[in-house]
Protein backbone atom coordinates (compact mmCIF):
# COMPACT_ATOMS: atom_id res chain seq x y z
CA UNK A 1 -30.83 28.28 -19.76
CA UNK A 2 -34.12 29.80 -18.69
CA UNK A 3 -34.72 33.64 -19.07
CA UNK A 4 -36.38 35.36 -16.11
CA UNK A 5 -37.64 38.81 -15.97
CA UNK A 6 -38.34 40.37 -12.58
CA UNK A 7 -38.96 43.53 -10.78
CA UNK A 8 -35.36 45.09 -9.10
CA UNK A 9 -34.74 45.30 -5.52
CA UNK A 10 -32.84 47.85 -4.04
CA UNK A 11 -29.72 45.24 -3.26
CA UNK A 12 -29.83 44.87 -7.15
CA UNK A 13 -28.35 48.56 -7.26
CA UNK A 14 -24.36 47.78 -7.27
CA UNK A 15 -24.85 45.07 -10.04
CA UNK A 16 -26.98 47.25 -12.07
CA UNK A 17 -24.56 50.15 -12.06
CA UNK A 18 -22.19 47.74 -12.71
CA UNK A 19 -24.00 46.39 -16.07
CA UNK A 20 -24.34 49.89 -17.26
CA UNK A 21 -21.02 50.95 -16.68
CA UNK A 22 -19.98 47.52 -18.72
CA UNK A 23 -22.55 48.46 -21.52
CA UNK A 24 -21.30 51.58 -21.61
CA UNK A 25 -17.77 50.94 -21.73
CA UNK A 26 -18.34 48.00 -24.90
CA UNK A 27 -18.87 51.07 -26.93
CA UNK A 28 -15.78 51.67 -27.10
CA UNK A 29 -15.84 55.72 -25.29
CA UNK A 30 -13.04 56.77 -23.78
CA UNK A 31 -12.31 55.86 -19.86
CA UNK A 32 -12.56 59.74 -18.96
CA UNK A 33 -16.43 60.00 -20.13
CA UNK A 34 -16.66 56.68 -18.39
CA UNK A 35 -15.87 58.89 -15.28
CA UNK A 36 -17.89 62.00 -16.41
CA UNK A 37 -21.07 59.79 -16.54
CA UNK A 38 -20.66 57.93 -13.65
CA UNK A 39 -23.26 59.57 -11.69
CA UNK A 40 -25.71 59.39 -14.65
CA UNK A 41 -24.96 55.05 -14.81
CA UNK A 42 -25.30 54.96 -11.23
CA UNK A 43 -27.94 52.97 -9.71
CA UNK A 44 -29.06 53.95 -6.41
CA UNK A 45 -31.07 51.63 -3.77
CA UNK A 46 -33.38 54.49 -3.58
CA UNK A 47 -33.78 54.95 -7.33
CA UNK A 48 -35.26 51.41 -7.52
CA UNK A 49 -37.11 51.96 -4.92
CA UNK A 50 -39.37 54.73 -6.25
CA UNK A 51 -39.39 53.91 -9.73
CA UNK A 52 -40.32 51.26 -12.25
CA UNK A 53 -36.66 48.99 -12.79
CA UNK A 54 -36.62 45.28 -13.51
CA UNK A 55 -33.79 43.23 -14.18
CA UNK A 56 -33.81 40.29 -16.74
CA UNK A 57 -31.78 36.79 -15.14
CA UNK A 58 -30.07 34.05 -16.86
CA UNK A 59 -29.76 31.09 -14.39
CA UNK A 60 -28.38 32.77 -11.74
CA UNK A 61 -26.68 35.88 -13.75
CA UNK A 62 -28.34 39.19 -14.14
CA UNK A 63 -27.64 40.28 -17.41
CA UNK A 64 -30.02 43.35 -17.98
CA UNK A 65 -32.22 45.54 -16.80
CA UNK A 66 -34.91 48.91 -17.55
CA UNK A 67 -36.28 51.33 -15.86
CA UNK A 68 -39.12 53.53 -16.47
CA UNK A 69 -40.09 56.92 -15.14
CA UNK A 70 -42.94 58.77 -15.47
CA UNK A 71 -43.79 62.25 -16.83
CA UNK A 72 -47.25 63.65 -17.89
CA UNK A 73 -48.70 60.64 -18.88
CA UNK A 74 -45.34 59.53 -20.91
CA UNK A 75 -43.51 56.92 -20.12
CA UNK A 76 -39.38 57.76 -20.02
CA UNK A 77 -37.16 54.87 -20.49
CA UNK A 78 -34.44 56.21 -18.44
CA UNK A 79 -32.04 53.35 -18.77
CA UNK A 80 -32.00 49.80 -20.40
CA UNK A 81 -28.57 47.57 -20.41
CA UNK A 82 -27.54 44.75 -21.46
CA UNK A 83 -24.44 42.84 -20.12
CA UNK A 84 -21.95 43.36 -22.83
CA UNK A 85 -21.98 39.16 -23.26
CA UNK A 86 -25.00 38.94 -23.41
CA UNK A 87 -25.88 41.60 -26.21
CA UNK A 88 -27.54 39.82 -29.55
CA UNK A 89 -28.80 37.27 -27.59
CA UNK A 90 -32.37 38.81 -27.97
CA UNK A 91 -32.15 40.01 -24.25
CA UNK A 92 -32.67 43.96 -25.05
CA UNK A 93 -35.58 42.81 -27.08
CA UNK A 94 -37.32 41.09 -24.23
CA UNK A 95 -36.40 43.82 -21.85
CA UNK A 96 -37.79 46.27 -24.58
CA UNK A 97 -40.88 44.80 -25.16
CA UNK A 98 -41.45 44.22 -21.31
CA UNK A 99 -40.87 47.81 -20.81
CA UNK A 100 -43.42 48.84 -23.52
CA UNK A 101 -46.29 46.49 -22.12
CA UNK A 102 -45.73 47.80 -18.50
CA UNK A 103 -45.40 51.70 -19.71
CA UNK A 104 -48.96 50.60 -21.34
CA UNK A 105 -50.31 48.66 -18.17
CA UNK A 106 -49.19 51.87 -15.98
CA UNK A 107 -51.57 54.13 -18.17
CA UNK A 108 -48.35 55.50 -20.83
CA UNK A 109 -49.51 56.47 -24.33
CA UNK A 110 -45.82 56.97 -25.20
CA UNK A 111 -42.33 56.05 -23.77
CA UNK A 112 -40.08 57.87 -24.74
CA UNK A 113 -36.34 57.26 -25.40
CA UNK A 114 -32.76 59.77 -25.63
CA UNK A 115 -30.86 56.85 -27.08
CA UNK A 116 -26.88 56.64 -27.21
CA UNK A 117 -26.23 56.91 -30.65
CA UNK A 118 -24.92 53.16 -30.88
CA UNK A 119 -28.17 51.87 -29.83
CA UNK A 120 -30.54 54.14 -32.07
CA UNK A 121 -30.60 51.33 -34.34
CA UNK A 122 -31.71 49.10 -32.17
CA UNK A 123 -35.05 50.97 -31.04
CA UNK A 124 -35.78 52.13 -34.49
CA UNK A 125 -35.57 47.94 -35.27
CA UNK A 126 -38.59 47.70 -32.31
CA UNK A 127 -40.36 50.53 -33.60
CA UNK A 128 -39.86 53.56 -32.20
CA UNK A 129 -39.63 56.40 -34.05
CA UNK A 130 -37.17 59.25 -34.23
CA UNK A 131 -38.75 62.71 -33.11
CA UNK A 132 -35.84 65.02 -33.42
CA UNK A 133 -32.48 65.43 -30.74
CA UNK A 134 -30.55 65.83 -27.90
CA UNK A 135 -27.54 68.56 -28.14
CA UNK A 136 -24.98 67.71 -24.89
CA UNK A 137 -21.97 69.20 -24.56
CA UNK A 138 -19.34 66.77 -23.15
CA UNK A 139 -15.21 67.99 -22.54
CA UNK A 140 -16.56 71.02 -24.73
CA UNK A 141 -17.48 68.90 -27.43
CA UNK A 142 -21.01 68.81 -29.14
CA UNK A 143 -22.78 65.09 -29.08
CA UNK A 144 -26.38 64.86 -30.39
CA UNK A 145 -28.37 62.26 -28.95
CA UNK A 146 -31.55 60.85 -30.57
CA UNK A 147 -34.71 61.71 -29.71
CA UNK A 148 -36.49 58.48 -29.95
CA UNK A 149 -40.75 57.57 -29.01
CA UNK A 150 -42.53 54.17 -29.34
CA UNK A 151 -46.33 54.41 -28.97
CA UNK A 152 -47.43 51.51 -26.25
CA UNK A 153 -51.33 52.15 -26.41
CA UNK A 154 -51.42 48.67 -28.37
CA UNK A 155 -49.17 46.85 -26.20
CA UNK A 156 -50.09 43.61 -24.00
CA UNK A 157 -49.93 43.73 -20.00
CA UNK A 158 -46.45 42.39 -18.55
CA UNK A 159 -46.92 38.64 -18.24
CA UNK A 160 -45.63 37.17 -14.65
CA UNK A 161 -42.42 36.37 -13.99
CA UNK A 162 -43.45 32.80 -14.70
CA UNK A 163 -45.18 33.64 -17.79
CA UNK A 164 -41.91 35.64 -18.80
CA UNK A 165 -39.41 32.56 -18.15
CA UNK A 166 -38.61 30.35 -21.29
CA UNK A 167 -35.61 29.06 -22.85
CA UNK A 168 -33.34 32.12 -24.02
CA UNK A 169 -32.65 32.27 -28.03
């Protein structure tokens, strides 16, 4: 099945929040923070319309997506998803590595990352590099989120969507 990535469009918004709300949810938190974050893994038309978000495609599925905002010269990777079926199938690894070559192409030193604990892991395994925490305070409990950066100054330009496509792993 061929692998696509490609820059959002604001009708992409409902599926998106839907992906991270799916994501989300495969962690196993309970339905009431579900609720309590729904604004946070909401995905507005106008949201994707003034910053960097681009969805990765499986035949006709959208499985994934990033999206990027800027601060200062740092890159912020302010969301990246994967479709609960299609996580370890080396989808948040493309998506990961496309968002590090277009923080790099957009003049980013840095992106930096406040990871869900579950998926700190993961962006230590890509090479980021944990630079302290996060203290939230959620139904008057304490969570502490990693802090996470990955330095893009070495990174390639995004290819094309073409360039991107390829048979997924």
């Amino acid at each position: 099945m061929t692998t696509e990535i490609r820059r959002a469009t604001p009708a992409d918004s409902g599926l998106l929040t839907e992906i991270a709300h799916a994501a989300k949810r495969h962690w196993g938190y309970p339905e009431r923070w579900i609720i309590l974050w729904r604004e946070a893994l909401t995905i507005t038309p106008g949201f994707v319309s003034a910053n960097e978000v681009y969805v990765v495609t499986q035949g006709d599925d959208t499985v994934g997506f990033y999206a990027l905002l800027f601060n200062a010269g740092r890159a912020v990777l302010e969301h990246m998803w994967v479709h609960p079926e299609s996580i370890g199938a080396g989808i948040g690894r493309r998506l990961f590595d496309h968002a590090a070559r277009t923080a790099s192409s957009l003049g980013a030193v840095e992106m930096e990352i406040e990871s869900d604990p579950n998926a700190e892991g993961f962006y230590l395994r890509m090479g980021a590099r944990r630079t302290g925490e996060v203290v939230s305070m959620l139904e008057g409990e304490t969570r502490t989120l990693p802090l996470l950066v990955f330095d893009v100054v070495s990174c390639e330009p995004p290819r094309s969507a073409i360039e991107e496509s390829g048979a997924s792993s």
